[in-house]
N, C-alpha and C. Protein backbone atom coordinates (compact mmCIF):
# COMPACT_ATOMS: atom_id res chain seq x y z
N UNK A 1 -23.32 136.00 -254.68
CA UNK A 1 -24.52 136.82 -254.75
C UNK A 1 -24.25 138.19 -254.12
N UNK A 2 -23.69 138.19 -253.22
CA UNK A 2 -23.44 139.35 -252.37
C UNK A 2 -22.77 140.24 -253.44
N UNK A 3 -21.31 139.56 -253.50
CA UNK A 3 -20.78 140.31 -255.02
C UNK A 3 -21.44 141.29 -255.97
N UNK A 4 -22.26 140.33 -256.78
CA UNK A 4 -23.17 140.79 -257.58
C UNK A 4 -23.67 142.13 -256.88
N UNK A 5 -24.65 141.73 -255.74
CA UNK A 5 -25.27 143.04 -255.54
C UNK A 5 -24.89 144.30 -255.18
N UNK A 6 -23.40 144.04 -254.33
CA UNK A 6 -22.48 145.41 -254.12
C UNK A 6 -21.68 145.65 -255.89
N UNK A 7 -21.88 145.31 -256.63
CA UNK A 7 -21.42 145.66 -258.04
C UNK A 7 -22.67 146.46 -258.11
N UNK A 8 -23.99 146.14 -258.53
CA UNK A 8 -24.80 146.63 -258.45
C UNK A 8 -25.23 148.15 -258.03
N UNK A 9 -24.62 147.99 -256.53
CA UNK A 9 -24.96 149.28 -255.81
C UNK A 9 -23.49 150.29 -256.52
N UNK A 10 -22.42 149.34 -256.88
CA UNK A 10 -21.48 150.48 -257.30
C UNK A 10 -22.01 151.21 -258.52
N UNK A 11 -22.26 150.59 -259.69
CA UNK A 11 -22.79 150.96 -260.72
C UNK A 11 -23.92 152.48 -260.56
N UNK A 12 -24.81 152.25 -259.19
CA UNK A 12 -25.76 152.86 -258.72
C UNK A 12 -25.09 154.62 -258.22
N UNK A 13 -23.94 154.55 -257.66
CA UNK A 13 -23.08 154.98 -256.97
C UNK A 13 -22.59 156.20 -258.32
N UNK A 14 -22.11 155.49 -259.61
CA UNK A 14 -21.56 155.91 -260.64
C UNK A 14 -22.16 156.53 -261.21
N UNK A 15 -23.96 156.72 -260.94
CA UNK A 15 -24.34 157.23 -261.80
C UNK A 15 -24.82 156.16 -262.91
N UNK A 16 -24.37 154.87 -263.89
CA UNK A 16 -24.40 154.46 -264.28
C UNK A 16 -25.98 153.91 -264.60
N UNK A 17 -26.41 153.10 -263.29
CA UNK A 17 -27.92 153.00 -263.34
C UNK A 17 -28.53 153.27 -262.22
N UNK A 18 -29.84 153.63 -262.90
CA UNK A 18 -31.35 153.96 -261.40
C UNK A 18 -32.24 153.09 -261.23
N UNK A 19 -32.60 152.74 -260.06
CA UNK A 19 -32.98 151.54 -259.74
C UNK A 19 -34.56 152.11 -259.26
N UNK A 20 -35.55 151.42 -259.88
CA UNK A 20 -36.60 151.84 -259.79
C UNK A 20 -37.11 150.92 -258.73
N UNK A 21 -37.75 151.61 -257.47
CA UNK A 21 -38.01 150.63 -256.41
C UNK A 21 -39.54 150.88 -255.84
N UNK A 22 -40.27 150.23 -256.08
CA UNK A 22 -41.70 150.12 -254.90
C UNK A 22 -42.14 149.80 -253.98
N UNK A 23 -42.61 150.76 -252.79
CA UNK A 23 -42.90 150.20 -251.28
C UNK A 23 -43.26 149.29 -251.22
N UNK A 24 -43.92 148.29 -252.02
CA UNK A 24 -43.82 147.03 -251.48
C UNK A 24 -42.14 146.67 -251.32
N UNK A 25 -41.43 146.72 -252.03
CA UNK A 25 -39.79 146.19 -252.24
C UNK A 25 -39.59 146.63 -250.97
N UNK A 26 -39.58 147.50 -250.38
CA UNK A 26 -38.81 148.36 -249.24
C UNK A 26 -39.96 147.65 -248.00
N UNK A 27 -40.67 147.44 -248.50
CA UNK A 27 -41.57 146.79 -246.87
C UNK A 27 -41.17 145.31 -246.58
N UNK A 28 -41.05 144.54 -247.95
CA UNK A 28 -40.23 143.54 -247.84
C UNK A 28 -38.84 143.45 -247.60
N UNK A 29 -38.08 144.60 -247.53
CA UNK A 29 -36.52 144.64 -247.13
C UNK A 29 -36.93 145.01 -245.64
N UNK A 30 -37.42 146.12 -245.20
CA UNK A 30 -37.73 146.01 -244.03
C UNK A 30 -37.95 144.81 -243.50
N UNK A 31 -39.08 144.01 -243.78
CA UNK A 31 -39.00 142.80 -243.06
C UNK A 31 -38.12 141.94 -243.15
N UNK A 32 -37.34 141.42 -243.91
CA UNK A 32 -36.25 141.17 -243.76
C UNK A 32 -35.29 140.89 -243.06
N UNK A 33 -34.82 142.84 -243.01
CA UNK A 33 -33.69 142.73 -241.94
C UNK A 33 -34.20 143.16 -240.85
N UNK A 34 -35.65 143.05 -240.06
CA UNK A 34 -35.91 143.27 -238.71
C UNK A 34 -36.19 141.80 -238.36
N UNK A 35 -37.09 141.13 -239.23
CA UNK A 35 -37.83 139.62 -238.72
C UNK A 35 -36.62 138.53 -239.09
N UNK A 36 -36.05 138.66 -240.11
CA UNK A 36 -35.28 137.44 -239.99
C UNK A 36 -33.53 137.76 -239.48
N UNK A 37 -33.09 139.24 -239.59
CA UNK A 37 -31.99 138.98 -239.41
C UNK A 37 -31.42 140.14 -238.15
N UNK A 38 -32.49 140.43 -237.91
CA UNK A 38 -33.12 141.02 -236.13
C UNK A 38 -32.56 142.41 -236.26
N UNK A 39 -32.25 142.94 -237.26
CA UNK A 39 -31.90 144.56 -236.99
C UNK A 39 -32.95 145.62 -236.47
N UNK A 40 -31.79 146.46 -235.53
CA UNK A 40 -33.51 146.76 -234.77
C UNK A 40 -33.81 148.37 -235.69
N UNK A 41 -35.28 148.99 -235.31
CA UNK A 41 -35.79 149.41 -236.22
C UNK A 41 -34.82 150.83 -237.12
N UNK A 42 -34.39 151.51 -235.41
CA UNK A 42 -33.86 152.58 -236.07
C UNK A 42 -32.51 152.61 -236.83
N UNK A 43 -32.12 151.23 -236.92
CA UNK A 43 -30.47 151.46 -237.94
C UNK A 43 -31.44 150.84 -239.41
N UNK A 44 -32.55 149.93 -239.56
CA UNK A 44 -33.29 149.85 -240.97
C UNK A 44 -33.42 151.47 -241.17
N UNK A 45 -34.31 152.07 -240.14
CA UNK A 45 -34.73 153.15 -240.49
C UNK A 45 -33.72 154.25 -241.62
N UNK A 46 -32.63 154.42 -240.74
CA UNK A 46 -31.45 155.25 -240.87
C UNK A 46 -30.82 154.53 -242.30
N UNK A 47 -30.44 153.46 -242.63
CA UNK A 47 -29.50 152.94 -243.63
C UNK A 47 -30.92 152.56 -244.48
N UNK A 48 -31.94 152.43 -244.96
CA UNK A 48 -32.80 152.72 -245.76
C UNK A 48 -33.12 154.08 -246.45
N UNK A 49 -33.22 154.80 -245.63
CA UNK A 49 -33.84 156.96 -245.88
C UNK A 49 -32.41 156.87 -246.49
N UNK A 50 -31.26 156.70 -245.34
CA UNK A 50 -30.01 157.25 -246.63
C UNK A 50 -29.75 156.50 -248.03
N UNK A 51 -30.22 155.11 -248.40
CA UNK A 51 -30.40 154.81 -249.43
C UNK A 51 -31.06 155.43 -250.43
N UNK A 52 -32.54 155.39 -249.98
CA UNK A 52 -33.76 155.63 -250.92
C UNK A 52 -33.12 157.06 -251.47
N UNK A 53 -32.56 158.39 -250.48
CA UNK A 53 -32.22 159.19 -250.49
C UNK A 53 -31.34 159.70 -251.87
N UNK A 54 -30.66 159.13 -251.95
CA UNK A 54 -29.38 158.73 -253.09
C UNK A 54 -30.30 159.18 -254.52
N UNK A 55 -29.79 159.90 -255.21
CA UNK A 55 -30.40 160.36 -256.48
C UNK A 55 -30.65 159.04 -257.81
N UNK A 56 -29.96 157.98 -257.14
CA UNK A 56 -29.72 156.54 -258.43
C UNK A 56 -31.50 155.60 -257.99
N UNK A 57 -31.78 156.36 -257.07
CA UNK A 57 -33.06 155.39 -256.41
C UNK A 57 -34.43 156.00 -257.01
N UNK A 58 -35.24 155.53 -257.85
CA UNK A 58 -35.95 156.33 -257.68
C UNK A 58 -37.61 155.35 -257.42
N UNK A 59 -38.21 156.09 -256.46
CA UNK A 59 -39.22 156.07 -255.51
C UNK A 59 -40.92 156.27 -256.26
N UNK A 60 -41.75 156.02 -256.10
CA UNK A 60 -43.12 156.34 -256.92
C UNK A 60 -43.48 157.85 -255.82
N UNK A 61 -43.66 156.99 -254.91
CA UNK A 61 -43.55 158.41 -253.49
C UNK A 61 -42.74 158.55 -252.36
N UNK A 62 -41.43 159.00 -252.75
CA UNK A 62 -40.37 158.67 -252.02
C UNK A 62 -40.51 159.21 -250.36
N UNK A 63 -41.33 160.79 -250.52
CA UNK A 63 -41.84 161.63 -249.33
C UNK A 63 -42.72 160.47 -248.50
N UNK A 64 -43.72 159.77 -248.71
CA UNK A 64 -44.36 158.63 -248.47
C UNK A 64 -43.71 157.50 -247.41
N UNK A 65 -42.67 156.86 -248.05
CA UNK A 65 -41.58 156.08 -248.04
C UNK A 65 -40.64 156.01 -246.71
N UNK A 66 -40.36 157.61 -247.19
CA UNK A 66 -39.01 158.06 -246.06
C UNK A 66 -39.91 158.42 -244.98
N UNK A 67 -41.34 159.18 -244.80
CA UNK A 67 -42.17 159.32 -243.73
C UNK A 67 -42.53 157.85 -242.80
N UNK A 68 -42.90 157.05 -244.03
CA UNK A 68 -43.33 155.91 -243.10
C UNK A 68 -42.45 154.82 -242.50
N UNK A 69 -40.54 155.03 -242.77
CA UNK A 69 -39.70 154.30 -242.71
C UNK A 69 -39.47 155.19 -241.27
N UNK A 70 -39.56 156.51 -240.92
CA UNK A 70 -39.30 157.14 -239.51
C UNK A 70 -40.58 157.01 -238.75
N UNK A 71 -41.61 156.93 -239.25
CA UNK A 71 -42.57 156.20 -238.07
C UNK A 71 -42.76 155.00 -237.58
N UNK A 72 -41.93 154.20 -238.51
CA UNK A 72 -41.29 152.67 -238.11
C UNK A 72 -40.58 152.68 -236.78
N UNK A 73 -40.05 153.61 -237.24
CA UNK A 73 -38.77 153.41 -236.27
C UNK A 73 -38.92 154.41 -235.08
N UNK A 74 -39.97 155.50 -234.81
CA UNK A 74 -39.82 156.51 -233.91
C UNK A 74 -40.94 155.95 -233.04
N UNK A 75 -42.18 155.08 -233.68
CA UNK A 75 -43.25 154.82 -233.07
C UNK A 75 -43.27 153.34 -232.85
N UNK A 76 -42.41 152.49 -233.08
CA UNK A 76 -42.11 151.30 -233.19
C UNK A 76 -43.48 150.25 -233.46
N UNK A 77 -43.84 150.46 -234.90
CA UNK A 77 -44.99 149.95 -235.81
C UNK A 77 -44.39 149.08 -236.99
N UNK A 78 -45.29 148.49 -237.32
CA UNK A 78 -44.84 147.84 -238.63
C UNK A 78 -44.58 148.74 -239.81
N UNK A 79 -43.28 148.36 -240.13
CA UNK A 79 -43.81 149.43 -241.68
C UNK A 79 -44.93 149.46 -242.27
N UNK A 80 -45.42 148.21 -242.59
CA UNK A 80 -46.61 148.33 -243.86
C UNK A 80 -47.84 148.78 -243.06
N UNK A 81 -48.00 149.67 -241.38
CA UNK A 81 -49.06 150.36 -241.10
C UNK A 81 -48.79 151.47 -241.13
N UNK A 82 -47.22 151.75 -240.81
CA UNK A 82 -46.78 153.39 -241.01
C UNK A 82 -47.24 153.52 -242.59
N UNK A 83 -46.46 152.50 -243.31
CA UNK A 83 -47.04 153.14 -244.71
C UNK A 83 -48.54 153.79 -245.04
N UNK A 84 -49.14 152.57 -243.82
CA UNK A 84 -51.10 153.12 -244.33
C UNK A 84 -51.05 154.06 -243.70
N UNK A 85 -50.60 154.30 -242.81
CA UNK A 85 -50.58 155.42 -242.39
C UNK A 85 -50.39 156.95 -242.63
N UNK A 86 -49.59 156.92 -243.32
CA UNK A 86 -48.71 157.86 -244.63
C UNK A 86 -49.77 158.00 -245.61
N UNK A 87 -50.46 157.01 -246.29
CA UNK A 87 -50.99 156.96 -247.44
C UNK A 87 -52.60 157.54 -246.98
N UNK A 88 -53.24 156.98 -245.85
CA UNK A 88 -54.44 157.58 -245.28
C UNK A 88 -54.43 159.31 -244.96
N UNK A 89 -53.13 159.85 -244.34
CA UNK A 89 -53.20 161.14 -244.20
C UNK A 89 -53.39 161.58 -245.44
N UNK A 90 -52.11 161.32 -246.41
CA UNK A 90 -52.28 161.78 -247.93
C UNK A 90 -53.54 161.90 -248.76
N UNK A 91 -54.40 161.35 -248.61
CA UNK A 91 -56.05 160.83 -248.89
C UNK A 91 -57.07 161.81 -247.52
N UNK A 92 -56.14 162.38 -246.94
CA UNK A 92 -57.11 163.08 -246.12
C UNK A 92 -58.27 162.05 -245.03
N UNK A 93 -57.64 160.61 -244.84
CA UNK A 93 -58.58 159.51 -243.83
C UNK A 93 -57.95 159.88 -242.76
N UNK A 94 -58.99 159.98 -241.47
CA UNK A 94 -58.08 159.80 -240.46
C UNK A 94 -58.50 158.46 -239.38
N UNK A 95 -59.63 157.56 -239.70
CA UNK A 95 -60.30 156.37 -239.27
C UNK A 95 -59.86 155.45 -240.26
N UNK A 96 -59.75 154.14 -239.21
CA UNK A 96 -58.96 152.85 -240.06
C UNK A 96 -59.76 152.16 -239.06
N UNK A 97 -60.49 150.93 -239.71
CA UNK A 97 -61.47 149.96 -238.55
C UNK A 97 -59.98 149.11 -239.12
N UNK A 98 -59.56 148.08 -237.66
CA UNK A 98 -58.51 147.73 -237.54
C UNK A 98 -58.28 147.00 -236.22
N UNK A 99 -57.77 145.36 -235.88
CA UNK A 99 -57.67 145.04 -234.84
C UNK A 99 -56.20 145.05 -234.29
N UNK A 100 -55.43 145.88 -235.25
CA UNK A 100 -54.17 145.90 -234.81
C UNK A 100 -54.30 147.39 -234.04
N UNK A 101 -53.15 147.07 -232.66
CA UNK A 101 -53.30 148.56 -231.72
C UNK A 101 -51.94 149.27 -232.05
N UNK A 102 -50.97 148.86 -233.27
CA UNK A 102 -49.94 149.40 -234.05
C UNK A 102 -50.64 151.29 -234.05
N UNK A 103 -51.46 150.63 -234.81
CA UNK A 103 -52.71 152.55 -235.15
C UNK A 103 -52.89 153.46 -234.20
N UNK A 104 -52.74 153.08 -232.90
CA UNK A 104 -52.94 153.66 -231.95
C UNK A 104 -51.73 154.48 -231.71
N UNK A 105 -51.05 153.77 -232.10
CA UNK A 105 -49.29 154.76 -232.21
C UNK A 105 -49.39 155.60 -232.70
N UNK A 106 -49.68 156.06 -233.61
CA UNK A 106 -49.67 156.65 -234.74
C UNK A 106 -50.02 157.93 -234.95
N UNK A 107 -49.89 159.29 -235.08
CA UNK A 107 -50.30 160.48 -234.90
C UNK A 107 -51.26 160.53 -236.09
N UNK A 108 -52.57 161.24 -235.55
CA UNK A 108 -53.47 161.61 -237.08
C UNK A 108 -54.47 160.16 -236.97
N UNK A 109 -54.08 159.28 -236.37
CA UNK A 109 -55.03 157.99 -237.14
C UNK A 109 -56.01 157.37 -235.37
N UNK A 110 -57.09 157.28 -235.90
CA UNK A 110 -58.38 156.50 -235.08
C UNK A 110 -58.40 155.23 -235.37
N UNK A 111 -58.43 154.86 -235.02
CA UNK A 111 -58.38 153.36 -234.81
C UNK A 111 -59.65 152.78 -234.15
N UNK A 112 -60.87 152.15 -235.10
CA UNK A 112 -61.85 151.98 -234.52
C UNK A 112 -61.95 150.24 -235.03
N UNK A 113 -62.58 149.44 -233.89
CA UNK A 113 -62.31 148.24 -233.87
C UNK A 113 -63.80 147.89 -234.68
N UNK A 114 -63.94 146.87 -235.32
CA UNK A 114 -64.78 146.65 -236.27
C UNK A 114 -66.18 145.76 -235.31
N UNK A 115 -67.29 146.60 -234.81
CA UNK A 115 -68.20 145.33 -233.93
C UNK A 115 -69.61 146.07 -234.48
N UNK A 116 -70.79 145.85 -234.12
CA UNK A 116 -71.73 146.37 -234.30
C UNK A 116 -72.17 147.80 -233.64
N UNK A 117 -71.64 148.25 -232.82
CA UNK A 117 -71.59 149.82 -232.17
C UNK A 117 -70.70 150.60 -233.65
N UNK A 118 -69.94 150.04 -233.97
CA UNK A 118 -69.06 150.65 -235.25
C UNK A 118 -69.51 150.62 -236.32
N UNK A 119 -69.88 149.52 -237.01
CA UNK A 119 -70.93 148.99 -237.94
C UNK A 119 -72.62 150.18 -237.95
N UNK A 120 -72.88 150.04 -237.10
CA UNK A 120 -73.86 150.58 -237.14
C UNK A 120 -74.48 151.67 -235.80
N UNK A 121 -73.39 152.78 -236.05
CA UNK A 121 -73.54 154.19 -235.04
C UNK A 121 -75.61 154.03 -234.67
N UNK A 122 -75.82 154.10 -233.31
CA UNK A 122 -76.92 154.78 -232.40
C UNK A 122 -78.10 153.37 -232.62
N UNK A 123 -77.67 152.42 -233.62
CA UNK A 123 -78.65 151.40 -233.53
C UNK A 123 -78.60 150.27 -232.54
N UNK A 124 -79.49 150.31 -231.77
CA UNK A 124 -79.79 149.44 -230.50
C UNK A 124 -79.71 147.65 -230.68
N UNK A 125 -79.34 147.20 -230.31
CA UNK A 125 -78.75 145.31 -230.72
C UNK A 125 -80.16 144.59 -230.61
């Protein structure tokens, strides 16, 4: 299998073929090689961006991608919140009701916890 897939990446290498990839794919490689095979964030970070990077790769929003793969790794978050994260600025959000304190890392993003003060601003219980 391994084989196969470094043939793969040579082919990729050659010019030959482009490999069309979606952040989900890359959030699931991220997890991957951090949760099961313990690489820590900033060498995913680094040997991912120089992948995606590569002209044979191509990305839906690669700017997206490579942003939320260095806030993985600079702010030490899950990818798939850097990604919301990425994707909320892009959309102009800067509030995420959210019980994860990942958000709190995060430059640009509020993080408001979901209770009835939040639910419903100035109304008395």
């Amino acid at each position: 299998m391994e084989a196969r897939a470094a043939a793969l990446f040579k082919a990729v290498e050659r010019g030959e073929v482009t490999l069309l990839v979606d952040d989900i794919v890359v959030a699931e490689v991220v997890w991957v090689l951090h949760s099961y095979y313990g690489h820590p964030p900033a060498d995913i970070s680094r040997a991912l961006r120089d992948l995606i990077a590569h002209d044979g790769f191509e990305v839906k929003d690669k700017a997206s991608v490579m942003e939320a793969l260095r806030l993985f790794a600079d702010k030490n978050v899950d990818f798939a919140d850097a990604l919301t994260a990425v994707h909320m600025a892009g959309e102009g959000v800067a509030e995420i009701f959210s019980f994860d304190m990942h958000f709190d890392r995060l430059p640009g993003v509020v993080r408001r916890v979901p209770d009835e003060e939040a639910l419903n601003p100035g109304r008395k219980p």
